[in-house]
Protein backbone atom coordinates (compact mmCIF):
# COMPACT_ATOMS: atom_id res chain seq x y z
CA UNK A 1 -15.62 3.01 -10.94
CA UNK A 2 -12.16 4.46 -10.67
CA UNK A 3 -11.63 3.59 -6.50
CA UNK A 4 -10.53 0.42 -5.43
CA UNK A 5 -12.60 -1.54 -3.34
CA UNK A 6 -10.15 -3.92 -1.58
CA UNK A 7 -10.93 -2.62 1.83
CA UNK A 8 -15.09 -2.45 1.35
CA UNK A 9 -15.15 -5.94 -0.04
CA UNK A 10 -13.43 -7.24 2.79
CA UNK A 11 -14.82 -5.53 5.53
CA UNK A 12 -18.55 -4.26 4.11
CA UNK A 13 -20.05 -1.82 6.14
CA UNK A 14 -18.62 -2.53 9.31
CA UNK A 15 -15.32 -0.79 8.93
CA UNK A 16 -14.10 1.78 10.80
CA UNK A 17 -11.49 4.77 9.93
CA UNK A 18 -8.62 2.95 11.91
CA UNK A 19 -9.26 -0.33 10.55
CA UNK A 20 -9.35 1.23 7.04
CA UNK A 21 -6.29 2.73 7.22
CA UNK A 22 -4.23 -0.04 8.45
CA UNK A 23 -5.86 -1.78 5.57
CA UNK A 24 -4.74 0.51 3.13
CA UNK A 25 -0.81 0.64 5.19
CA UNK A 26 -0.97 -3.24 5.02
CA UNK A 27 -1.57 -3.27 1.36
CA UNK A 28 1.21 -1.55 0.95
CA UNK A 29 3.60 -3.14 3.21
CA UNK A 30 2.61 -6.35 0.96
CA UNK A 31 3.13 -4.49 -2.29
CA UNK A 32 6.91 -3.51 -0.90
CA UNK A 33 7.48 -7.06 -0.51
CA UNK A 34 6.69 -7.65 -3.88
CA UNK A 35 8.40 -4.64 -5.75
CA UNK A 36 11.41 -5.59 -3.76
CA UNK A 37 11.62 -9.20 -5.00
CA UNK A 38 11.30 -7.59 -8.81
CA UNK A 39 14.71 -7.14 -10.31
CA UNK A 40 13.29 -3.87 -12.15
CA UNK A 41 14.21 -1.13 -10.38
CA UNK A 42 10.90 0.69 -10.90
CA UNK A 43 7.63 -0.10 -8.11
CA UNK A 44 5.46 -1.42 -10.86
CA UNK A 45 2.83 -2.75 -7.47
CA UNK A 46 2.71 0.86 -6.21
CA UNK A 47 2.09 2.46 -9.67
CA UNK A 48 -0.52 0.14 -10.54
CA UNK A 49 -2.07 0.01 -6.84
CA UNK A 50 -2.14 3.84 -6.90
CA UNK A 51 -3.82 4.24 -10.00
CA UNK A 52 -6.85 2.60 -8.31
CA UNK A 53 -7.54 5.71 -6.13
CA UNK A 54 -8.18 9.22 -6.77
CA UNK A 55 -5.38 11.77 -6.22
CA UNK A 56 -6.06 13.61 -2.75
CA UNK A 57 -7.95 11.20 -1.49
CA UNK A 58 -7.77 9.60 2.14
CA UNK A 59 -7.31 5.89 0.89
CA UNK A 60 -4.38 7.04 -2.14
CA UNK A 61 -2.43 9.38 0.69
CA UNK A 62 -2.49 6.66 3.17
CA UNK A 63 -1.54 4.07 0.90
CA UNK A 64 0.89 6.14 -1.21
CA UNK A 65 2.84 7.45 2.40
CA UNK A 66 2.89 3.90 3.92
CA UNK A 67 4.59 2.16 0.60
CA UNK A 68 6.92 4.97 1.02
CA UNK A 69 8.03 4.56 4.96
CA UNK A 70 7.81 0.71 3.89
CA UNK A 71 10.35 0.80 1.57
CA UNK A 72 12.87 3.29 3.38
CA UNK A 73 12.41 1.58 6.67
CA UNK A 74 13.77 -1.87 4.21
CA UNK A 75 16.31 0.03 2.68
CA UNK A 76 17.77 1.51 5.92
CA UNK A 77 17.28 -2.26 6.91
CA UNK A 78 18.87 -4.45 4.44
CA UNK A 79 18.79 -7.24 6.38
CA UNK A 80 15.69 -7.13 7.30
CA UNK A 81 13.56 -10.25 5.96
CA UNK A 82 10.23 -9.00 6.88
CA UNK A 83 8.33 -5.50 6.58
């Protein structure tokens, strides 16, 4: 099982494209957060987080583009407390 079921686990078979995706843009607002409190200067959350989906995929280009417009809008932002 090399996807990551995050999103399926917490919404079953209910969910909806929309709802997915903010899922997936959520997740990585949160992992920001987290990589930003880490003194390494490397996104250890995103790397591992990514790993979790396949290349290509939906779920890995929405997650992988909304870490990435998390992160500059916080650096263009730095006083910013919340994402």
């Amino acid at each position: 099982m090399g996807r990551m079921h995050l999103v399926e686990l917490e919404f079953g078979d209910r969910m909806d494209e929309a709802a997915e995706k903010e899922a997936y843009s959520g997740l990585a607002r949160y992992a920001v957060r987290i990589d930003t409190q880490s003194k390494d200067m490397q996104s250890p959350s995103r790397a591992w987080i990514l790993a979790g989906f396949e290349a290509g995929t939906e779920p890995y280009d929405t997650f992988s583009y909304s870490y990435s417009a998390a992160y500059t809008e916080l650096a263009l932002r730095p006083h910013q407390r919340e994402i």
